[in-house]
N, C-alpha and C. Protein backbone atom coordinates (compact mmCIF):
# COMPACT_ATOMS: atom_id res chain seq x y z
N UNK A 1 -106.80 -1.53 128.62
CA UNK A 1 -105.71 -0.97 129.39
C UNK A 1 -104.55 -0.62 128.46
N UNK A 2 -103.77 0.42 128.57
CA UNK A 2 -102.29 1.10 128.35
C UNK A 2 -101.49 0.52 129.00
N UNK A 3 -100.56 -0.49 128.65
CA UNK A 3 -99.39 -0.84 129.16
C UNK A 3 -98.52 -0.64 129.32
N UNK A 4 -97.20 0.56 129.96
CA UNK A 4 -95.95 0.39 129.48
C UNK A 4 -95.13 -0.76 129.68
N UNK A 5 -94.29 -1.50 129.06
CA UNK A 5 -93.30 -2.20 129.14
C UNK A 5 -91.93 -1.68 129.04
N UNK A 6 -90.84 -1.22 130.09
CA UNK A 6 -90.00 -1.19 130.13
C UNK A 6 -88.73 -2.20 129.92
N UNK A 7 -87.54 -1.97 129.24
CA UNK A 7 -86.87 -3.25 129.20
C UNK A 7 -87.65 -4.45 127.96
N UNK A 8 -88.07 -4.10 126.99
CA UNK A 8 -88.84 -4.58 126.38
C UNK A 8 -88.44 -6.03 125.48
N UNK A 9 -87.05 -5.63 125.30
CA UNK A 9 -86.39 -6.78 124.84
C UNK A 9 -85.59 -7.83 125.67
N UNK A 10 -86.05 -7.71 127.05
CA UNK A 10 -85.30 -8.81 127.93
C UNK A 10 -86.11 -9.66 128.07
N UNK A 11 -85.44 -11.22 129.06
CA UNK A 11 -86.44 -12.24 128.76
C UNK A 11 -87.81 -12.16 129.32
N UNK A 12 -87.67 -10.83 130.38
CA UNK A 12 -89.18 -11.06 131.22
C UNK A 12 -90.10 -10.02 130.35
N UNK A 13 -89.44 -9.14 129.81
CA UNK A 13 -89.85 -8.66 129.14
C UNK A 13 -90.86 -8.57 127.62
N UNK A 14 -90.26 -10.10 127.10
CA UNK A 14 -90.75 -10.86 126.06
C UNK A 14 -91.95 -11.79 126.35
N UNK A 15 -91.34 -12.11 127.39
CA UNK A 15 -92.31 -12.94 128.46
C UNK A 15 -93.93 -12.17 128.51
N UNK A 16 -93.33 -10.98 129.22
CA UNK A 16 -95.09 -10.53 129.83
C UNK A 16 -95.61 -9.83 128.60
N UNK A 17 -95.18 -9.78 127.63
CA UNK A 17 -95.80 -9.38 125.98
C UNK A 17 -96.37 -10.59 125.18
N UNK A 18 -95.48 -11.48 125.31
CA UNK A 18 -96.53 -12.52 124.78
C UNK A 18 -97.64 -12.95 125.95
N UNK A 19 -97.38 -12.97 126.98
CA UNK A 19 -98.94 -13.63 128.02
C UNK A 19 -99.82 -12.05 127.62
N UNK A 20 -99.31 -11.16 127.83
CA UNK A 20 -100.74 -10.21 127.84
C UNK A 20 -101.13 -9.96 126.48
N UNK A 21 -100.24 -10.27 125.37
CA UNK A 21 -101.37 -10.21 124.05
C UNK A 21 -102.14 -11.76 124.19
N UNK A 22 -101.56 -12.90 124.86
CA UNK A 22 -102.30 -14.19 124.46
C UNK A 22 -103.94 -13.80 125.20
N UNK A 23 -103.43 -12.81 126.81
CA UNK A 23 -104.68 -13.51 127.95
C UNK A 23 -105.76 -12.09 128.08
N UNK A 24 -105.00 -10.75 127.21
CA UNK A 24 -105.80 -9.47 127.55
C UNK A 24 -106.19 -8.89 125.88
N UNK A 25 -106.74 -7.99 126.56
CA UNK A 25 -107.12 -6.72 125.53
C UNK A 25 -106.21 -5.80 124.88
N UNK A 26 -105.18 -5.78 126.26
CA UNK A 26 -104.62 -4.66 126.24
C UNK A 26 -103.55 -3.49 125.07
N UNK A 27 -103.03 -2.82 125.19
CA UNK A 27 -102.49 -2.16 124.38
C UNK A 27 -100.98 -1.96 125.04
N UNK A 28 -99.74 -2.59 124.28
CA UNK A 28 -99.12 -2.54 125.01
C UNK A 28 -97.98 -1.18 124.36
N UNK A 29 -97.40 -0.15 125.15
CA UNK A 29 -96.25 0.56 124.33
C UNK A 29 -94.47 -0.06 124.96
N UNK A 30 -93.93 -0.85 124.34
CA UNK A 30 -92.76 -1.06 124.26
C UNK A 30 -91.66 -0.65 124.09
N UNK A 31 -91.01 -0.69 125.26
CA UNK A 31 -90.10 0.70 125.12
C UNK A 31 -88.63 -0.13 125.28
N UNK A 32 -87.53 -0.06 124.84
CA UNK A 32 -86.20 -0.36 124.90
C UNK A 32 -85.27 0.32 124.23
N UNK A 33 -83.70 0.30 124.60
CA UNK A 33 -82.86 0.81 124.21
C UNK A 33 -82.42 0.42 122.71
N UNK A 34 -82.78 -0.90 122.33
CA UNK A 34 -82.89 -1.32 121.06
C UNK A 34 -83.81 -2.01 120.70
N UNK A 35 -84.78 -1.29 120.40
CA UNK A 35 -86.66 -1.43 119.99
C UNK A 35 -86.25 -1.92 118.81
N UNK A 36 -85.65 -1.61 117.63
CA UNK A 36 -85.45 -2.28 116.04
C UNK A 36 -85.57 -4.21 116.58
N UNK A 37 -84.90 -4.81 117.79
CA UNK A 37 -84.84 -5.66 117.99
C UNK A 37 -86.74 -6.77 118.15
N UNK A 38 -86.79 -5.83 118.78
CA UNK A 38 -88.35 -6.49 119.30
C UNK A 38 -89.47 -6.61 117.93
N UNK A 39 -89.52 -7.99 117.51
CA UNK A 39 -90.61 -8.38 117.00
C UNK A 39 -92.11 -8.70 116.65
N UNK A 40 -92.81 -7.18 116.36
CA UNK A 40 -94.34 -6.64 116.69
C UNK A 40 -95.08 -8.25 116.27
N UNK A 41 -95.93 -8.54 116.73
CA UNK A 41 -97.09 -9.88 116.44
C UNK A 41 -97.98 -8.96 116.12
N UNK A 42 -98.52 -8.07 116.18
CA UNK A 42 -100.20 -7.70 116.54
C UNK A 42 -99.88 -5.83 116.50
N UNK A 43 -99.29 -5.13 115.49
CA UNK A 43 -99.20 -3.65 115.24
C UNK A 43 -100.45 -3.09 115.98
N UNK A 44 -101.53 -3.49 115.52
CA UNK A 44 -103.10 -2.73 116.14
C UNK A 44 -102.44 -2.47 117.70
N UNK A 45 -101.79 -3.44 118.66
CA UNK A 45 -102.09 -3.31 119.96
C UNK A 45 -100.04 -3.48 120.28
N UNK A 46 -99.01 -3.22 119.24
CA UNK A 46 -97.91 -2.86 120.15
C UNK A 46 -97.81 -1.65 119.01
N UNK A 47 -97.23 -0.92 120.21
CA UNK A 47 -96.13 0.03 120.01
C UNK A 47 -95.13 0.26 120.59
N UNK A 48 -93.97 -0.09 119.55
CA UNK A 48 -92.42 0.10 119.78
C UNK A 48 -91.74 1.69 119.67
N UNK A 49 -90.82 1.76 120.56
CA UNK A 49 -90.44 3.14 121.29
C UNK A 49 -88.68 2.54 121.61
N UNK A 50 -88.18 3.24 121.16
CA UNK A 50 -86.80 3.37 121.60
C UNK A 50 -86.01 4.50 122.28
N UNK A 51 -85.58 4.34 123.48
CA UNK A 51 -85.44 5.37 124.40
C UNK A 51 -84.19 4.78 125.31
N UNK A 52 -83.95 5.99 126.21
CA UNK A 52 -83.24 5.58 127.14
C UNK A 52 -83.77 6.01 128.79
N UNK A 53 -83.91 5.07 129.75
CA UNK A 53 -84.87 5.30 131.25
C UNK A 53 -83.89 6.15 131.49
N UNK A 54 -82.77 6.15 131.56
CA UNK A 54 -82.23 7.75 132.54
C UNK A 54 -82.46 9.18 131.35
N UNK A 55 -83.29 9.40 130.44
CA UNK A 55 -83.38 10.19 129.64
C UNK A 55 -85.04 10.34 130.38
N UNK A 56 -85.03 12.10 130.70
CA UNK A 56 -86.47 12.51 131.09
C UNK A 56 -87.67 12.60 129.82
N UNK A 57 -87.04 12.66 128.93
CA UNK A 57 -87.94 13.31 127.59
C UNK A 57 -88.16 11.99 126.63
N UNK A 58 -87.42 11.20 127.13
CA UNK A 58 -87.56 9.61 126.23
C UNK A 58 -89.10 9.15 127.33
N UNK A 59 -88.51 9.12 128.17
CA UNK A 59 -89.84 8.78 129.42
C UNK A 59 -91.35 9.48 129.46
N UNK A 60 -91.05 10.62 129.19
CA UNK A 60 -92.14 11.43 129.58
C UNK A 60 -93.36 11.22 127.78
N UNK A 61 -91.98 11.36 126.89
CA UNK A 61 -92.64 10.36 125.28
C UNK A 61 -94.08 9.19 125.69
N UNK A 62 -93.36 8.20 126.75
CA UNK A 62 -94.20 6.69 126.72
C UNK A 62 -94.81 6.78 127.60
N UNK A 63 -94.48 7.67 128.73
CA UNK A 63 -95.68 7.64 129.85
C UNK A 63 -96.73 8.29 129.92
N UNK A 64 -97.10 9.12 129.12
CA UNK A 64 -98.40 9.60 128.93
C UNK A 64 -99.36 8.94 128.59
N UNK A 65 -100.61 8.98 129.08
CA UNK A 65 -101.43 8.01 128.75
C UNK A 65 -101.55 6.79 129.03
N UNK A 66 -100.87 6.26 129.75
CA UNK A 66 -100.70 4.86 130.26
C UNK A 66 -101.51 4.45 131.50
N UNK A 67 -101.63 3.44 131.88
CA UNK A 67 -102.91 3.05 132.90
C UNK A 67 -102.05 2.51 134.09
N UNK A 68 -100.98 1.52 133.39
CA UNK A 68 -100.16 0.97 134.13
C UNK A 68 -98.48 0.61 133.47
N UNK A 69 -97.42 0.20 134.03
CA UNK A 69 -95.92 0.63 133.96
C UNK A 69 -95.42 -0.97 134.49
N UNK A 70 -94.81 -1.50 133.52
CA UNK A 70 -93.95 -2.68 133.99
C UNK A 70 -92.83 -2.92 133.65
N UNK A 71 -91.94 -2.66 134.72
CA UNK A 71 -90.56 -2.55 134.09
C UNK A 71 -89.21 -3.57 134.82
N UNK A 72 -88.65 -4.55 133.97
CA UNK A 72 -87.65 -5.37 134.03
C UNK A 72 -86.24 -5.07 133.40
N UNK A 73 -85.59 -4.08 134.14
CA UNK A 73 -84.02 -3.88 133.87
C UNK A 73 -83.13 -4.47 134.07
N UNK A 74 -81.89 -4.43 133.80
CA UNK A 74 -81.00 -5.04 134.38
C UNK A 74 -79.63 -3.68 134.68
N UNK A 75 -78.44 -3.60 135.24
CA UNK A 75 -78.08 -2.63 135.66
C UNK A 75 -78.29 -1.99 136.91
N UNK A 76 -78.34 -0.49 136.79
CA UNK A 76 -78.53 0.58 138.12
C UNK A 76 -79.54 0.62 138.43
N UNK A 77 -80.03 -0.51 138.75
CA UNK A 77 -81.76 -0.30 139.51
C UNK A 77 -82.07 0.62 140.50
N UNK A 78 -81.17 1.23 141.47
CA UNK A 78 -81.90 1.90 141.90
C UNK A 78 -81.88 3.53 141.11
N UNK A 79 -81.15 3.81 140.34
CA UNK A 79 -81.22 5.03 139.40
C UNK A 79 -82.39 4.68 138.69
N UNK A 80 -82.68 3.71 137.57
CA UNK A 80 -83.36 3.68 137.10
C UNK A 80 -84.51 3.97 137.72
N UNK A 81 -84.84 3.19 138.94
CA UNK A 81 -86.51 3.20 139.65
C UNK A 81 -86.54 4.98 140.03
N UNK A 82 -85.66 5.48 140.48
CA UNK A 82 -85.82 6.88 140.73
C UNK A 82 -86.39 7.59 139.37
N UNK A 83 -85.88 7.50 138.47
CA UNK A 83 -86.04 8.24 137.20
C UNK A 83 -87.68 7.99 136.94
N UNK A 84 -87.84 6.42 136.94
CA UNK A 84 -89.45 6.03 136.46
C UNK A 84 -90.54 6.27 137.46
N UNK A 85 -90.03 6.01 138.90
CA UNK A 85 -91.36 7.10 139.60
C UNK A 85 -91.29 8.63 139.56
N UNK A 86 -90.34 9.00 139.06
CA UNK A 86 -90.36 10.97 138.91
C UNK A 86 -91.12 10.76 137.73
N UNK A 87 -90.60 10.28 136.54
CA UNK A 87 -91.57 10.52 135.50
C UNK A 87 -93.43 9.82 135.48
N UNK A 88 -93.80 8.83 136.40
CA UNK A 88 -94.85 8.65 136.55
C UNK A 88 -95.62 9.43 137.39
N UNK A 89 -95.21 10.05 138.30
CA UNK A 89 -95.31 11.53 138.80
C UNK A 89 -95.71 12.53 138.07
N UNK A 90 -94.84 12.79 137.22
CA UNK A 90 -94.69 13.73 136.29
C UNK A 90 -96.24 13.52 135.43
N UNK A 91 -96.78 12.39 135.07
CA UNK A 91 -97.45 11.91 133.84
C UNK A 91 -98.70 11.43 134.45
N UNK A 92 -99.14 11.58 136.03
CA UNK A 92 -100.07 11.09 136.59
C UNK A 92 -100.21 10.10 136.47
N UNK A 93 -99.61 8.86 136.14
CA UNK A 93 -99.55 7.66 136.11
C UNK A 93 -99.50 6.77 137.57
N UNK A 94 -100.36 5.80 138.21
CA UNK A 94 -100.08 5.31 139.05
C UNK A 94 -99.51 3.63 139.43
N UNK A 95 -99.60 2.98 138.53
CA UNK A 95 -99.68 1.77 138.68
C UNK A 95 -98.29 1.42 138.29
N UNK A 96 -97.27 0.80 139.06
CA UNK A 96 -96.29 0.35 138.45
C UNK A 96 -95.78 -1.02 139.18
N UNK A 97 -95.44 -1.98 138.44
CA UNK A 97 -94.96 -3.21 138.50
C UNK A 97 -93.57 -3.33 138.32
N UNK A 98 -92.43 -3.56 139.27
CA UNK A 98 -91.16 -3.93 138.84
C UNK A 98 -90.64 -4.88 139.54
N UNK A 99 -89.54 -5.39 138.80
CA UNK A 99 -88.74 -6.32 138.99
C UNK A 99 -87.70 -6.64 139.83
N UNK A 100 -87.54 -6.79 141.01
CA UNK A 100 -86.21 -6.56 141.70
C UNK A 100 -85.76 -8.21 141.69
N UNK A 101 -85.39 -8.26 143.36
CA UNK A 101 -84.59 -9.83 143.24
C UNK A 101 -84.84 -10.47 144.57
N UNK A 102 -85.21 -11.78 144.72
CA UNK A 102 -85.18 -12.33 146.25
C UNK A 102 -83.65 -12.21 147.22
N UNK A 103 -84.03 -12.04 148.14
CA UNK A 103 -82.83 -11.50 148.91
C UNK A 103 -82.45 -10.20 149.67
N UNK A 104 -83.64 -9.44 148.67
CA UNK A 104 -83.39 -7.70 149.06
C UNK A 104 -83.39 -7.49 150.39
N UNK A 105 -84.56 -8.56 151.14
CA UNK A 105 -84.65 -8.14 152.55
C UNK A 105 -84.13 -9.21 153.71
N UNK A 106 -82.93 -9.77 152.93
CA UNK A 106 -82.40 -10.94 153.99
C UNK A 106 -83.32 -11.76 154.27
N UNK A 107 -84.36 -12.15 153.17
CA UNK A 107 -85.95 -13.01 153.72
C UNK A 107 -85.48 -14.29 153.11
N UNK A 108 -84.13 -15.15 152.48
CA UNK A 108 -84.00 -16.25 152.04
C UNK A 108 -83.35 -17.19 152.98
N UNK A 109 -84.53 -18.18 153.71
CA UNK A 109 -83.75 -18.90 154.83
C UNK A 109 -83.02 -19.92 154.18
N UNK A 110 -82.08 -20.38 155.41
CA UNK A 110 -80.90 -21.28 155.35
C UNK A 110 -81.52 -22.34 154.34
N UNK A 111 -82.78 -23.07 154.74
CA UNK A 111 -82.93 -24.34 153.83
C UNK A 111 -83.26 -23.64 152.02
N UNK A 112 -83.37 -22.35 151.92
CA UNK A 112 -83.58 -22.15 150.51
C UNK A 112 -81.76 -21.59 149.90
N UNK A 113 -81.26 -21.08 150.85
CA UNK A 113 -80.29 -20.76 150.79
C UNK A 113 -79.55 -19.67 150.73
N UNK A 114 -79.46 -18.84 152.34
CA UNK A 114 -78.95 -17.87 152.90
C UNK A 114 -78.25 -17.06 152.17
N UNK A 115 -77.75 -17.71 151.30
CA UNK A 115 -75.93 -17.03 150.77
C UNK A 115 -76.61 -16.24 149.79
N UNK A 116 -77.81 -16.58 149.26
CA UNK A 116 -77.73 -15.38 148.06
C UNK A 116 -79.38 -14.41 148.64
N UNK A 117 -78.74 -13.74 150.12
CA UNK A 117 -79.13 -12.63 151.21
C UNK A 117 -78.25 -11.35 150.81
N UNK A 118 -78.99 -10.17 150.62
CA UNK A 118 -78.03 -8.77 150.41
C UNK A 118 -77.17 -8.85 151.66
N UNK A 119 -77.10 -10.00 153.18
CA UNK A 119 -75.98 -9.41 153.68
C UNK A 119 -74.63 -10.42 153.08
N UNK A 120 -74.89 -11.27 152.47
CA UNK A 120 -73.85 -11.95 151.72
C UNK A 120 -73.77 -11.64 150.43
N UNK A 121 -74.26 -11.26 149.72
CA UNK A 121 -74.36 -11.27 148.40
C UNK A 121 -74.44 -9.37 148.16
N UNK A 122 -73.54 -8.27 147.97
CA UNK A 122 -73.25 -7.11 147.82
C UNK A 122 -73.98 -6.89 146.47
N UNK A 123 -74.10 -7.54 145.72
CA UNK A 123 -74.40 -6.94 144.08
C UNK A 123 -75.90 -6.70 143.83
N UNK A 124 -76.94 -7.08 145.53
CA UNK A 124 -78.34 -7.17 145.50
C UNK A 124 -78.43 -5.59 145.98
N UNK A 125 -77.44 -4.47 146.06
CA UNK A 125 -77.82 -3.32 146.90
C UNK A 125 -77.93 -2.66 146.34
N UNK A 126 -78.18 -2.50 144.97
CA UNK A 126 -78.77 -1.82 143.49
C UNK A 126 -80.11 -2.56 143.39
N UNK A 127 -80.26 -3.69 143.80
CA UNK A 127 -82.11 -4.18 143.83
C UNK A 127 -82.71 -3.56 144.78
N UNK A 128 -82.37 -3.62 145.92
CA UNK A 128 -82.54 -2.70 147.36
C UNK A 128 -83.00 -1.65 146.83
N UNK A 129 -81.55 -0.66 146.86
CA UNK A 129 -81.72 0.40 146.10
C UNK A 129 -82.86 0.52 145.46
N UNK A 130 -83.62 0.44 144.55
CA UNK A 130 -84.91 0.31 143.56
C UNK A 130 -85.81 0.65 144.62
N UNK A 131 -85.73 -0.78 145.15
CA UNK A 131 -87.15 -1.37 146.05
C UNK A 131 -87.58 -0.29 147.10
N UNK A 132 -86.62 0.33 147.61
CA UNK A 132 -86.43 1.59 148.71
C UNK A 132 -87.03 2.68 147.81
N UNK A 133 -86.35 3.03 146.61
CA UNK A 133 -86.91 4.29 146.35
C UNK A 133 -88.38 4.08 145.72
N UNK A 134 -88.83 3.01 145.40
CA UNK A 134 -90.36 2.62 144.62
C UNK A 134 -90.90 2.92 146.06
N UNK A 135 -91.24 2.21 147.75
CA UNK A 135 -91.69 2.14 148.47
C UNK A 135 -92.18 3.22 149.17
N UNK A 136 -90.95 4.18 148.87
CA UNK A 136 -91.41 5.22 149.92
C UNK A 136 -91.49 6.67 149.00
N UNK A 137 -92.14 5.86 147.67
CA UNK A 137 -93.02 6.87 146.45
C UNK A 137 -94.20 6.86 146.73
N UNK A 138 -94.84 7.51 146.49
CA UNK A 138 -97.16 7.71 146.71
C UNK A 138 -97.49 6.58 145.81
N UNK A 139 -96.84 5.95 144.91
CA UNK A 139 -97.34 5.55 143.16
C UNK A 139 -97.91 4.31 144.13
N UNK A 140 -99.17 3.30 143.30
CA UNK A 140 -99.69 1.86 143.73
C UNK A 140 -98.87 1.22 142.74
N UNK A 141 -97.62 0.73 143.76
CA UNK A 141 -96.21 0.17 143.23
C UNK A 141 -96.69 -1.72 144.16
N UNK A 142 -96.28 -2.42 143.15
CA UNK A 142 -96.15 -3.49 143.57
C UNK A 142 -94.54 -4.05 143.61
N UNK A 143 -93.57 -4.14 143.60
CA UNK A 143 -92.31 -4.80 143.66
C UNK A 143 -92.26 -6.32 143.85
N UNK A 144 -91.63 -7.11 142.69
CA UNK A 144 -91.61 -8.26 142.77
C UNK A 144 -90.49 -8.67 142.86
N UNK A 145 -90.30 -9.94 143.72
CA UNK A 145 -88.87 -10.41 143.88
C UNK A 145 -88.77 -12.01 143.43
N UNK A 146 -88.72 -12.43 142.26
CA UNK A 146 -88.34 -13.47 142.02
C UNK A 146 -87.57 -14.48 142.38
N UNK A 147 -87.43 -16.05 142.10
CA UNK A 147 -86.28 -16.67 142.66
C UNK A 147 -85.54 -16.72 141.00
N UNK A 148 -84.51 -17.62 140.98
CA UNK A 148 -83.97 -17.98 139.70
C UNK A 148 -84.40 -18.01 138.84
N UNK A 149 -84.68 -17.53 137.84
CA UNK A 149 -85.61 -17.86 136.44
C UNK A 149 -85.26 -19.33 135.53
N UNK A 150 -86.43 -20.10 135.70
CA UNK A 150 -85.88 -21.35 134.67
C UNK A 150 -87.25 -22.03 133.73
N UNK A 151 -87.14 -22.55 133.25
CA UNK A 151 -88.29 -22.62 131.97
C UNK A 151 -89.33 -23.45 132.82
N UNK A 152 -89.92 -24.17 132.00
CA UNK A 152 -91.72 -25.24 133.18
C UNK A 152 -93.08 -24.14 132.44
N UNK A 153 -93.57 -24.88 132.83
CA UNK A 153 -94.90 -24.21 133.12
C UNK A 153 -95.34 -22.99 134.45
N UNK A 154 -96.64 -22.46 134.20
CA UNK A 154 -97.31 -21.50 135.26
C UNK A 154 -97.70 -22.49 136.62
N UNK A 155 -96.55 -22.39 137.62
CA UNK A 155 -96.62 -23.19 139.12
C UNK A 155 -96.10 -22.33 140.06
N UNK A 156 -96.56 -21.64 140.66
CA UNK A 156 -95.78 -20.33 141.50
C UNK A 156 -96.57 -20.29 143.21
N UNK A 157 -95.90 -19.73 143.76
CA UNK A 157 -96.61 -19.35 144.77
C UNK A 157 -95.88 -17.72 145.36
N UNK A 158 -96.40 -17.27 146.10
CA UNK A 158 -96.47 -15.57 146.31
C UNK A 158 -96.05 -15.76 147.78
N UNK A 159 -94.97 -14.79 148.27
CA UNK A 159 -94.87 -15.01 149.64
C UNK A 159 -94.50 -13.27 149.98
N UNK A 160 -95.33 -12.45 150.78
CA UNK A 160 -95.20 -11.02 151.20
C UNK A 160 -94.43 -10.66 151.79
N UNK A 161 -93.57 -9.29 151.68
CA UNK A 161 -92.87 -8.92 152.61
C UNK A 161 -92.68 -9.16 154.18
N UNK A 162 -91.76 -9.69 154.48
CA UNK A 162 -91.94 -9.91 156.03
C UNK A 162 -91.65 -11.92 155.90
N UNK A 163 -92.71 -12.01 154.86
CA UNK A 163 -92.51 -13.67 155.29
C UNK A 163 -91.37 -14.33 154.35
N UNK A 164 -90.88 -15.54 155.00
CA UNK A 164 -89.72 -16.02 154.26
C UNK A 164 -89.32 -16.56 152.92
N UNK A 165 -88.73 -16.47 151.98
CA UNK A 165 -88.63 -16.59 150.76
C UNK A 165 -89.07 -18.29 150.69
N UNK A 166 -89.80 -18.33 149.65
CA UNK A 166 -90.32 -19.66 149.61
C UNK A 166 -90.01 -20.87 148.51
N UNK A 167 -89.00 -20.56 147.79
CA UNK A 167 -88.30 -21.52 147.76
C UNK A 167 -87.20 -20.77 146.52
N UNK A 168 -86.50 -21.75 145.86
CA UNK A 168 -84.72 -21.17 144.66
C UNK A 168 -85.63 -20.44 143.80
N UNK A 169 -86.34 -21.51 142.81
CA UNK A 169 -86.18 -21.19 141.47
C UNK A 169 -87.98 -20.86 141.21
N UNK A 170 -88.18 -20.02 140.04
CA UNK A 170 -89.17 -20.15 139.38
C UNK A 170 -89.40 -19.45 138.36
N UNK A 171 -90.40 -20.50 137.29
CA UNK A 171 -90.36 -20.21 136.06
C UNK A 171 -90.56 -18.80 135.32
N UNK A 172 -90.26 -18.44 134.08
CA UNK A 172 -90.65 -17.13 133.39
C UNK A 172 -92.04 -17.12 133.28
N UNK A 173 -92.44 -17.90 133.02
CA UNK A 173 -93.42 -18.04 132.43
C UNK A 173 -94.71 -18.29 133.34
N UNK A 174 -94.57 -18.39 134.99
CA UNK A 174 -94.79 -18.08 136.35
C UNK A 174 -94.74 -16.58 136.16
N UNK A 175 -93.28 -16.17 136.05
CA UNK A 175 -93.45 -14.11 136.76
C UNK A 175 -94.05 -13.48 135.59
N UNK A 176 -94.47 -13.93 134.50
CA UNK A 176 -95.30 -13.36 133.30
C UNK A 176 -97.01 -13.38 133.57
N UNK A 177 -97.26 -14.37 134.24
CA UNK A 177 -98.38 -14.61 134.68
C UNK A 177 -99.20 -13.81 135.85
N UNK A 178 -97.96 -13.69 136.52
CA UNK A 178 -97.71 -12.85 137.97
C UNK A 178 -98.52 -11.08 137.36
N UNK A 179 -97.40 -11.19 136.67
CA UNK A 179 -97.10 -9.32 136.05
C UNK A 179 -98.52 -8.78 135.28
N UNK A 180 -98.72 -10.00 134.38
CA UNK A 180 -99.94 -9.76 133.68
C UNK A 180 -101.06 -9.62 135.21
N UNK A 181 -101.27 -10.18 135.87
CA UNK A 181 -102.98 -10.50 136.66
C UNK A 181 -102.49 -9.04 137.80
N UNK A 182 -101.23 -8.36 137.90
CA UNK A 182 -101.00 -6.90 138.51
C UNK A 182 -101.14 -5.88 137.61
N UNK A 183 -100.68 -6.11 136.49
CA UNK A 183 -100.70 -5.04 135.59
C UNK A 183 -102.58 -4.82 135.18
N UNK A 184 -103.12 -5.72 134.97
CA UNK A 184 -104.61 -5.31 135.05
C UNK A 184 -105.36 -5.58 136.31
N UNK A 185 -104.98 -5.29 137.11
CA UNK A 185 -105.35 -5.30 138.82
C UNK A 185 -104.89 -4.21 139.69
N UNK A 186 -105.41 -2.95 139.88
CA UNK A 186 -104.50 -2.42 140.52
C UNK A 186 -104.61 -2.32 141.69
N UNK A 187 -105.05 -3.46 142.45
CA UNK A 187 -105.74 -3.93 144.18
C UNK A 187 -104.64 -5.45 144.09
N UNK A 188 -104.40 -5.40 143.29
CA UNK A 188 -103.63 -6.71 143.48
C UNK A 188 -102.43 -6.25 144.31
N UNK A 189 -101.91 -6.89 145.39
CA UNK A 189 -100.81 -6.65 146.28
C UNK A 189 -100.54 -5.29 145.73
N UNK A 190 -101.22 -4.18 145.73
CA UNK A 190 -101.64 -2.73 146.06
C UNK A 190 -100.26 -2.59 147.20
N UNK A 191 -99.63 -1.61 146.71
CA UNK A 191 -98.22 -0.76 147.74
C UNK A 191 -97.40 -2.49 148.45
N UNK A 192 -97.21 -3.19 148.14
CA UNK A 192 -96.88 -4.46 148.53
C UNK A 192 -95.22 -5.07 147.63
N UNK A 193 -94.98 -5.64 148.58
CA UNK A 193 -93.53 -6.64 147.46
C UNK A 193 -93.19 -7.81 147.78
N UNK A 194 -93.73 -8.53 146.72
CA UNK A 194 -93.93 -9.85 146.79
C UNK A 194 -93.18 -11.23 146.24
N UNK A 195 -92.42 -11.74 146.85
CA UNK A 195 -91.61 -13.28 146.61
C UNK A 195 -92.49 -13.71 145.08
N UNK A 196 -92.01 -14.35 144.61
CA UNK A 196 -92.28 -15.51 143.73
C UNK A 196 -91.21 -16.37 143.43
N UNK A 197 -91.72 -18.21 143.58
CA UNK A 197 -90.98 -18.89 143.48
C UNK A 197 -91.81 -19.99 143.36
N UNK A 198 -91.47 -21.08 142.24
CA UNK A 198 -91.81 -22.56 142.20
C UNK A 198 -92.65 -22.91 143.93
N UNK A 199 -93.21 -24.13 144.13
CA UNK A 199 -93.31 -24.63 145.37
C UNK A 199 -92.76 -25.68 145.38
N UNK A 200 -92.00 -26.09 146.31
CA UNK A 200 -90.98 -26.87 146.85
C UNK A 200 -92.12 -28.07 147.00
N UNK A 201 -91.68 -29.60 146.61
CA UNK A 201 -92.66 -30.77 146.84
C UNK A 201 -91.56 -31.05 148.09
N UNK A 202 -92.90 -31.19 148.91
CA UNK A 202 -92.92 -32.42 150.11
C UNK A 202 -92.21 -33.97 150.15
């Protein structure tokens, strides 16, 4: 498989580059605004790309040829997601994996903790934003919504649109695991957007 990695030097970003050179084949192209930063392990299978996502011709550079698209920004998410399904459009590319945030759909109940819901929390309507324009693209878009990111081991559980956020926090090293088994799956929660979070002990 052709990987893109968007956001290449952030932590999830570092994250799902080391699990998919540890657990795949794959070939990954790495793309960030400051690529000099990112530290190749394995030249045969990365390639580093420095670009900018609201730039059409930086995009249209890394998306050719690619199988599948995983991208962890931070910023104007929903500009950005517009830009990367036009250019996967553009590049016949279908598979894309991104990053948004728990909350987008007011799905975090009171016992996990309401307050950080887009109707309390204003700064989630640029994750929204994203999640809206990925959804109601043709692309086999998966959208993931994480809880808090904090270190541990791979302990996660998956909770689908519609059902309630299932618990605060969960590890990187959980949504790396996540990203990798979608990024070479493209039936995996297929047009879907999916919670991830630790499981809460009994």
């Amino acid at each position: 498989m052709n990987i893109l990695i968007i956001g290449a030097t952030g932590t999830l970003g570092k994250a799902v580059t080391e699990t998919v050179l540890n657990e795949t084949n794959d070939h990954l192209t790495l793309f960030a605004r400051s690529a000099g930063r990112i530290n190749v392990v394995d030249s045969s299978r990365e390639t580093v790309v420095s670009g900018n996502v609201m730039n059409d011709s930086d995009l249209d550079k890394v998306m050719a040829g690619q199988d599948a698209v995983f991208a962890a920004l931070s910023g104007n998410l929903g500009a950005y997601a517009k830009k990367i399904v036009a250019a996967m459009d553009r590049n016949n590319v279908s598979r894309l994996v991104f990053i948004t945030s728990m909350g987008i759909y007011n799905e975090i109940p009171v016992s996990v903790g309401a307050g950080g819901n887009l109707e309390s929390n204003p700064v989630l309507q640029t994750y929204r934003d994203a999640a809206d324009a990925i959804e109601s693209s043709d692309l086999n878009y998966t959208v993931v919504r994480p809880g808090w990111f904090t270190g541990g081991p791979v302990n996660y559980e998956v909770t689908r649109k519609g059902e309630p956020f299932g618990g605060h926090d969960v590890s990187i090293s959980s949504i790396a695991d996540l990203v990798t088994k979608l990024v070479n799956d493209d039936t995996l929660y297929s047009r879907d957007s999916v919670g991830i979070n630790t499981p809460r002990s009994l």
